[in-house]
N, C-alpha and C. Protein backbone atom coordinates (compact mmCIF):
# COMPACT_ATOMS: atom_id res chain seq x y z
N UNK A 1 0.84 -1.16 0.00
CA UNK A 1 0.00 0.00 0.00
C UNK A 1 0.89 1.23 0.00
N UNK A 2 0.99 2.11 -1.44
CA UNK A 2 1.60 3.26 -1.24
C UNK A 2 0.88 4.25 0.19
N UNK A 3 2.09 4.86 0.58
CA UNK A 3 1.97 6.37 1.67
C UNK A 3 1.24 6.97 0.58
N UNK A 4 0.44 7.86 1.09
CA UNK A 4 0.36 9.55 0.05
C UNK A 4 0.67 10.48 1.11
N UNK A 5 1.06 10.91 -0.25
CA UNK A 5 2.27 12.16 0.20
C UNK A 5 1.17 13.41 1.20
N UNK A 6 1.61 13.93 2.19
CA UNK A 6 0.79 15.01 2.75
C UNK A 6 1.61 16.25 2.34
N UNK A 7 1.19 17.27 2.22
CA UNK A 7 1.31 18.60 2.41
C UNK A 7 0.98 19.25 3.10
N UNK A 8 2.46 20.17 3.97
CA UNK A 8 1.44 20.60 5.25
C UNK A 8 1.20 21.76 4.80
N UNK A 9 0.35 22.14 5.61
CA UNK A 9 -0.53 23.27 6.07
C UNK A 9 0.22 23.95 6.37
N UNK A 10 -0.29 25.34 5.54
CA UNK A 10 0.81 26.60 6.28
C UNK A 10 0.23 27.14 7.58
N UNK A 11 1.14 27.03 7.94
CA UNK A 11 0.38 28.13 9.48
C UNK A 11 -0.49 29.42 9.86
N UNK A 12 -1.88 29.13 10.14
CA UNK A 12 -2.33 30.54 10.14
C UNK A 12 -2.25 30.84 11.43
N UNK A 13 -1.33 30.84 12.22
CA UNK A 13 -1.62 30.87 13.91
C UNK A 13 -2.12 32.34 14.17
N UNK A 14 -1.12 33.60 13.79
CA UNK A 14 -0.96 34.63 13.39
C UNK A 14 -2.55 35.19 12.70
N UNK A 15 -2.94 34.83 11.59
CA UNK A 15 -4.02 35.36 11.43
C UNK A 15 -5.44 34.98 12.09
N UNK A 16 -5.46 33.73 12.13
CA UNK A 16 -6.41 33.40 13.35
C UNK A 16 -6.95 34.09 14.44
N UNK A 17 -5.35 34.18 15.33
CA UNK A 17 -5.72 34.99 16.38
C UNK A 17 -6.26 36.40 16.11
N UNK A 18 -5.85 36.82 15.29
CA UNK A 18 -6.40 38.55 14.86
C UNK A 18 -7.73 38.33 14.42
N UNK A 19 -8.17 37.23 13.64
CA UNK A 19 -9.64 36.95 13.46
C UNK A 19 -10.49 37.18 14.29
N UNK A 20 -9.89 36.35 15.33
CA UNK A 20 -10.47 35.84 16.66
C UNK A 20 -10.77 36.74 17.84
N UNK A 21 -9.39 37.67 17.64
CA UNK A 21 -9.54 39.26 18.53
C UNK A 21 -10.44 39.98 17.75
N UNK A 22 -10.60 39.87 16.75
CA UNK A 22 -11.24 41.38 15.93
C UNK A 22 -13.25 41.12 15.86
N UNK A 23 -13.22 40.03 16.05
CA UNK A 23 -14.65 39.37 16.17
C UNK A 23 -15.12 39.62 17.53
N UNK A 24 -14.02 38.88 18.69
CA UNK A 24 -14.78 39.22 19.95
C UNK A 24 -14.78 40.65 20.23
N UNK A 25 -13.95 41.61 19.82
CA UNK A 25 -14.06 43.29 20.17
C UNK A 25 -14.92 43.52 19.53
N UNK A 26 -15.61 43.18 18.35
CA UNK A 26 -16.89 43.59 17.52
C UNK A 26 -17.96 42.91 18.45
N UNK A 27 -17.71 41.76 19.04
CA UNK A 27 -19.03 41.28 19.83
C UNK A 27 -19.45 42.14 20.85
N UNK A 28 -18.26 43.05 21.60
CA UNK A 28 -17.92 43.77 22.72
C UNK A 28 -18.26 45.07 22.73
N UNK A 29 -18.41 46.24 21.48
CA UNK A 29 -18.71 46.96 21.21
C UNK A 29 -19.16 47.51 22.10
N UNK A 30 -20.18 47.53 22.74
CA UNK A 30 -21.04 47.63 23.52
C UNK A 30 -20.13 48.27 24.92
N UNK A 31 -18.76 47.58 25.42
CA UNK A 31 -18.33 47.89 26.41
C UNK A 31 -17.06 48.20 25.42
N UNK A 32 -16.67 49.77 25.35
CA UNK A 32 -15.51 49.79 25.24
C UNK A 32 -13.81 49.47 25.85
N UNK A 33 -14.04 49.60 26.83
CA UNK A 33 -13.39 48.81 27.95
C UNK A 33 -12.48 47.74 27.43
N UNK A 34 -13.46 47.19 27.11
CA UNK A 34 -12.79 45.23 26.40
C UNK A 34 -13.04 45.60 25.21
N UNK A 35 -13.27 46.38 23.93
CA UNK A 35 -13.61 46.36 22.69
C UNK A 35 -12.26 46.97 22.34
N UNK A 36 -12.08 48.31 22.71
CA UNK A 36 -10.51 48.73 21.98
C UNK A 36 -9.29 48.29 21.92
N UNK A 37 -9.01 47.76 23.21
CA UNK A 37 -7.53 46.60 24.02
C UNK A 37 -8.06 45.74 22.83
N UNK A 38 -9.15 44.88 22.80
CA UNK A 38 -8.98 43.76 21.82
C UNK A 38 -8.80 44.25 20.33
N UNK A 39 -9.45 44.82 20.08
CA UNK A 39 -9.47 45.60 18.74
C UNK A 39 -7.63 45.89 18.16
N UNK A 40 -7.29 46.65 19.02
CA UNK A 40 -5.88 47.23 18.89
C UNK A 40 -4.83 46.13 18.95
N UNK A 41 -4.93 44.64 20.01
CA UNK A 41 -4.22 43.75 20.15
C UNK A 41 -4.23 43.17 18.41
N UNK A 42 -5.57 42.70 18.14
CA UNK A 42 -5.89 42.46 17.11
C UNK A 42 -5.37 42.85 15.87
N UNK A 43 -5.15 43.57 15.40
CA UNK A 43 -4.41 44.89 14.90
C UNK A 43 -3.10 44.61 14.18
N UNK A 44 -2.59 44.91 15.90
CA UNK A 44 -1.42 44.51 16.19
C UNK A 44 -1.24 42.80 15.73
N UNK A 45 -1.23 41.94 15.68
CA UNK A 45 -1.10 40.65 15.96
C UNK A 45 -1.25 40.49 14.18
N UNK A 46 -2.61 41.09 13.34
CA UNK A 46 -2.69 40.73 12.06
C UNK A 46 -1.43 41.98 11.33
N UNK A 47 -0.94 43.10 11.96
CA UNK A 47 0.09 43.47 11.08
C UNK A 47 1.36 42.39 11.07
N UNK A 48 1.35 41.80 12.63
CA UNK A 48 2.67 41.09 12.41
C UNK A 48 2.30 39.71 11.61
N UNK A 49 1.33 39.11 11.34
CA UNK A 49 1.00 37.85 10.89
C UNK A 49 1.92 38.24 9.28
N UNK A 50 1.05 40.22 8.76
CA UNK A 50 1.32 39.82 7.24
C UNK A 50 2.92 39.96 7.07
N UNK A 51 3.40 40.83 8.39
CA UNK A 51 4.99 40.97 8.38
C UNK A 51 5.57 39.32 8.15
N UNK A 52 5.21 38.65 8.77
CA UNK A 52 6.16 37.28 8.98
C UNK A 52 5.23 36.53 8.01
N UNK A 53 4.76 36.97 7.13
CA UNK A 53 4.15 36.01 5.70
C UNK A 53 4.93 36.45 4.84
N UNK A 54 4.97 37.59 5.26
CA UNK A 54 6.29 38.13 3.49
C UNK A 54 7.41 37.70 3.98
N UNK A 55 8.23 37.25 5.20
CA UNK A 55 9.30 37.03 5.12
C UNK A 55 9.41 35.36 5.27
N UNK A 56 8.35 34.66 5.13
CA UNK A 56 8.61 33.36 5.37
C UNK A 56 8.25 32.41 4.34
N UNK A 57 7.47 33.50 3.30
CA UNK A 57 6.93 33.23 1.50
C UNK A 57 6.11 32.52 1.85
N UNK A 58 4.58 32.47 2.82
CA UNK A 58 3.93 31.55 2.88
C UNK A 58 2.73 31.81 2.32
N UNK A 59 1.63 31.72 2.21
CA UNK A 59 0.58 31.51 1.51
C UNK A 59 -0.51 32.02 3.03
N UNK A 60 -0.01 32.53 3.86
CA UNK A 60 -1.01 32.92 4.87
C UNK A 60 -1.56 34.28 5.23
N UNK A 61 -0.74 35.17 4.16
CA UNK A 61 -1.33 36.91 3.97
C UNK A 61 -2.86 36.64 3.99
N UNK A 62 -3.89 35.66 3.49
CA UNK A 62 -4.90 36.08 3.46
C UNK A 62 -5.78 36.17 5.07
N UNK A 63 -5.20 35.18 5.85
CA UNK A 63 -5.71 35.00 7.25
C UNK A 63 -6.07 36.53 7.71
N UNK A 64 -4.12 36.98 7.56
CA UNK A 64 -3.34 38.03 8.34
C UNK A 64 -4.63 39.13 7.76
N UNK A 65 -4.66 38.92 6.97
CA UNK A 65 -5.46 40.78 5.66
C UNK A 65 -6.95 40.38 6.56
N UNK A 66 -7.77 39.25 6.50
CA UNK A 66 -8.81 39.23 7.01
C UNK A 66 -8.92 39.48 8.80
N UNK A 67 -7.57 38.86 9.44
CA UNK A 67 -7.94 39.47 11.11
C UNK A 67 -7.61 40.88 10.92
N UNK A 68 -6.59 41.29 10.18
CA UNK A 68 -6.54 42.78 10.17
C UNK A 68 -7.48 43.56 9.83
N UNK A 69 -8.92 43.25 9.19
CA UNK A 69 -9.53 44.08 8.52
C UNK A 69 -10.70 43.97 9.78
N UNK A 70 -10.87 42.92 10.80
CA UNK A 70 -11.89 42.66 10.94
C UNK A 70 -11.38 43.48 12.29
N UNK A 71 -10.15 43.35 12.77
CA UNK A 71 -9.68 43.73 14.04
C UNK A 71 -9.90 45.54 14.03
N UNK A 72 -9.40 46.00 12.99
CA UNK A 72 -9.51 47.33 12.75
C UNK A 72 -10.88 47.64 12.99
N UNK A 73 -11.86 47.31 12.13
CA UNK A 73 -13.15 47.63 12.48
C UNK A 73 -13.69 47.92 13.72
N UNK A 74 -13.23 46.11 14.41
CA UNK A 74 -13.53 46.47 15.64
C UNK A 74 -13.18 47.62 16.33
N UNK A 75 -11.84 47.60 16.21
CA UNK A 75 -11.03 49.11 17.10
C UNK A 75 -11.70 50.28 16.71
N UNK A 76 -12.29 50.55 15.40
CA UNK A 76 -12.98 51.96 14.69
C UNK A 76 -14.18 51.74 15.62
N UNK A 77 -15.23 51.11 15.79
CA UNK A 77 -16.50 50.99 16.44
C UNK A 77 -15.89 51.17 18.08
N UNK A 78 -15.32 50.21 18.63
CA UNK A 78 -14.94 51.00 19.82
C UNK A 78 -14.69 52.17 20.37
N UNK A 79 -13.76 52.88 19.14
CA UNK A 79 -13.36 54.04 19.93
C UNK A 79 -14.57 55.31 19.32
N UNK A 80 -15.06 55.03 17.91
CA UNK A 80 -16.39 56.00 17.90
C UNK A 80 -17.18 55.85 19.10
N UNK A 81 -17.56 54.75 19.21
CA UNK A 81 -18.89 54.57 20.85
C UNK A 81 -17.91 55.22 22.07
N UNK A 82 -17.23 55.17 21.90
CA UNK A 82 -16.11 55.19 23.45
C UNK A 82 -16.22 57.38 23.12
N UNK A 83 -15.97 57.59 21.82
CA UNK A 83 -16.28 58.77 21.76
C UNK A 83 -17.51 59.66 21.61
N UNK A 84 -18.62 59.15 22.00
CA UNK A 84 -19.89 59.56 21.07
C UNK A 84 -20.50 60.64 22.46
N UNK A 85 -20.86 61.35 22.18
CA UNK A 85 -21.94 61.87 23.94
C UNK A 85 -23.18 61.47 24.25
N UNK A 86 -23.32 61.30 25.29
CA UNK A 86 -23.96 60.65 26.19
C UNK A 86 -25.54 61.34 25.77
N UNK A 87 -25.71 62.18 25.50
CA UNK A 87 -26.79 63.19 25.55
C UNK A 87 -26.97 64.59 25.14
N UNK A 88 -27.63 65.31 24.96
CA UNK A 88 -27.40 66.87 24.65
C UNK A 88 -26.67 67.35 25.83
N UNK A 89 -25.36 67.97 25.90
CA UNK A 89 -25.24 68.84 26.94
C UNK A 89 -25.52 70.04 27.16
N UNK A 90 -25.34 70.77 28.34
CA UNK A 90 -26.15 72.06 28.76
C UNK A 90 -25.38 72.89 28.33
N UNK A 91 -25.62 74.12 28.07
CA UNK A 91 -25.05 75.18 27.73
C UNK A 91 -24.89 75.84 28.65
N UNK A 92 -23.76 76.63 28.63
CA UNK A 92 -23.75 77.67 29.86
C UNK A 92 -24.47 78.91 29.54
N UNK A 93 -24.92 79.08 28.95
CA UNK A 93 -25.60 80.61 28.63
C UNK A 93 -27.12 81.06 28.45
N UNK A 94 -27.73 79.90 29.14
CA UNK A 94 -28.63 79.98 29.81
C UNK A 94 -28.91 79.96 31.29
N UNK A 95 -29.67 80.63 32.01
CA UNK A 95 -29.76 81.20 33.38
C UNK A 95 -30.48 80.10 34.13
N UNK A 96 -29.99 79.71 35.41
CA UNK A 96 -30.58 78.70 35.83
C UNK A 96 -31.31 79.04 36.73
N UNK A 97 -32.40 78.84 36.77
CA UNK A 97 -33.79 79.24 37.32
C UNK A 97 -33.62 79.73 38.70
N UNK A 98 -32.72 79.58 39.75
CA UNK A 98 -32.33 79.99 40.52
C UNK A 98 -31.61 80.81 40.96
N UNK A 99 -31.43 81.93 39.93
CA UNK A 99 -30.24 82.49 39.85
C UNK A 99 -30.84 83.81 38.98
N UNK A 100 -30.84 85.05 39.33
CA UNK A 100 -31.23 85.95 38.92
C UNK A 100 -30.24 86.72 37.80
N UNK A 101 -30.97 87.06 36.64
CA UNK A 101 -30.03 87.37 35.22
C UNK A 101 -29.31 88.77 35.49
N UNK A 102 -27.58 88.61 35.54
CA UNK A 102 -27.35 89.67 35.29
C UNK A 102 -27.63 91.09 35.42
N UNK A 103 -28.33 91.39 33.82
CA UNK A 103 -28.30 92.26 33.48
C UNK A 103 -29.87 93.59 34.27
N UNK A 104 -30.70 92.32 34.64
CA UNK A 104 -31.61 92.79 35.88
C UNK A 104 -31.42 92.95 37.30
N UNK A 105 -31.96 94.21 37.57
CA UNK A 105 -31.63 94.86 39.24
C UNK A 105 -32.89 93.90 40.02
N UNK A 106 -32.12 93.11 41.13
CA UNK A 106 -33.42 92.68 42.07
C UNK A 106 -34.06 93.62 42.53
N UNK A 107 -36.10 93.16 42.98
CA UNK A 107 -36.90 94.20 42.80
C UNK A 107 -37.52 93.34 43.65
N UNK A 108 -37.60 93.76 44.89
CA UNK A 108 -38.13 93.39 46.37
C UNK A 108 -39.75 93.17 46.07
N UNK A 109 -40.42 92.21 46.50
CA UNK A 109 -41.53 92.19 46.34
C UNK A 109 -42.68 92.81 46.99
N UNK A 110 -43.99 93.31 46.51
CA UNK A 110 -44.98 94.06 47.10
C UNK A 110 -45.04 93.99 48.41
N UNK A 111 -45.45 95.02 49.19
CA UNK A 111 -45.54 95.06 50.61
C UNK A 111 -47.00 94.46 50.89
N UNK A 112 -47.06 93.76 51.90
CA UNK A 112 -48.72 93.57 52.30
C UNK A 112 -49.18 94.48 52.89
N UNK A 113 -50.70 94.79 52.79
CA UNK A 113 -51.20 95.67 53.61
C UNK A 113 -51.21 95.59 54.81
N UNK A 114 -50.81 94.38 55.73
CA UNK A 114 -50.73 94.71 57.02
C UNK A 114 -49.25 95.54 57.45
N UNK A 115 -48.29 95.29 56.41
CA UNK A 115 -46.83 96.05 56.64
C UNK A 115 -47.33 97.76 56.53
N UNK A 116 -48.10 98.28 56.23
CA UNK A 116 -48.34 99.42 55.72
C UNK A 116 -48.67 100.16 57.21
């Protein structure tokens, strides 16, 4: 019984993991906290995947290009939500109801007729 021959598998360890970071920080969104660290690790991890694909001539840039694209995203959605405001904020240049305007002199109120 001939062997057949195997061919191995190039290694996607490298892009995987950036897959894998850039998916759960997109799942995470929600809490920036854990969305940008992963996002940015992510990032990080698929630039070095495509660095050490060009220098090792392997066939695994596509992993690296897909955790990188997916990791980035994530990191873009994190840090927009992480930047967005909460609500309209107040202006200062309106008078707060407690607080008499400026440009008006206080004006003591009517006397009662028993003060008279």
């Amino acid at each position: 019984m001939p062997h057949s021959r195997q061919t191995p598998a190039p290694p996607i360890g490298l892009g995987l993991a950036s897959i894998i970071l850039g998916t759960v920080g997109l799942l995470l969104f929600f809490l920036p906290i854990l969305g940008i660290p992963l996002g940015l690790s992510g990032t990080l991890v698929g630039i070095a995947g495509i660095i050490a694909s060009r220098l090792r001539r392997v066939d695994e840039l596509r992993w690296s290009c897909g955790g990188l694209i997916v990791s980035f995203a994530a990191l873009v959605v994190g840090v927009v939500l992480y930047n967005a405001p909460l609500g309209e904020e107040l202006r200062d240049s309106a008078p707060r109801l407690w607080q008499v305007p400026a440009e008006r002199r206080y004006t003591p109120p009517p006397a009662s007729a028993k003060d008279i």
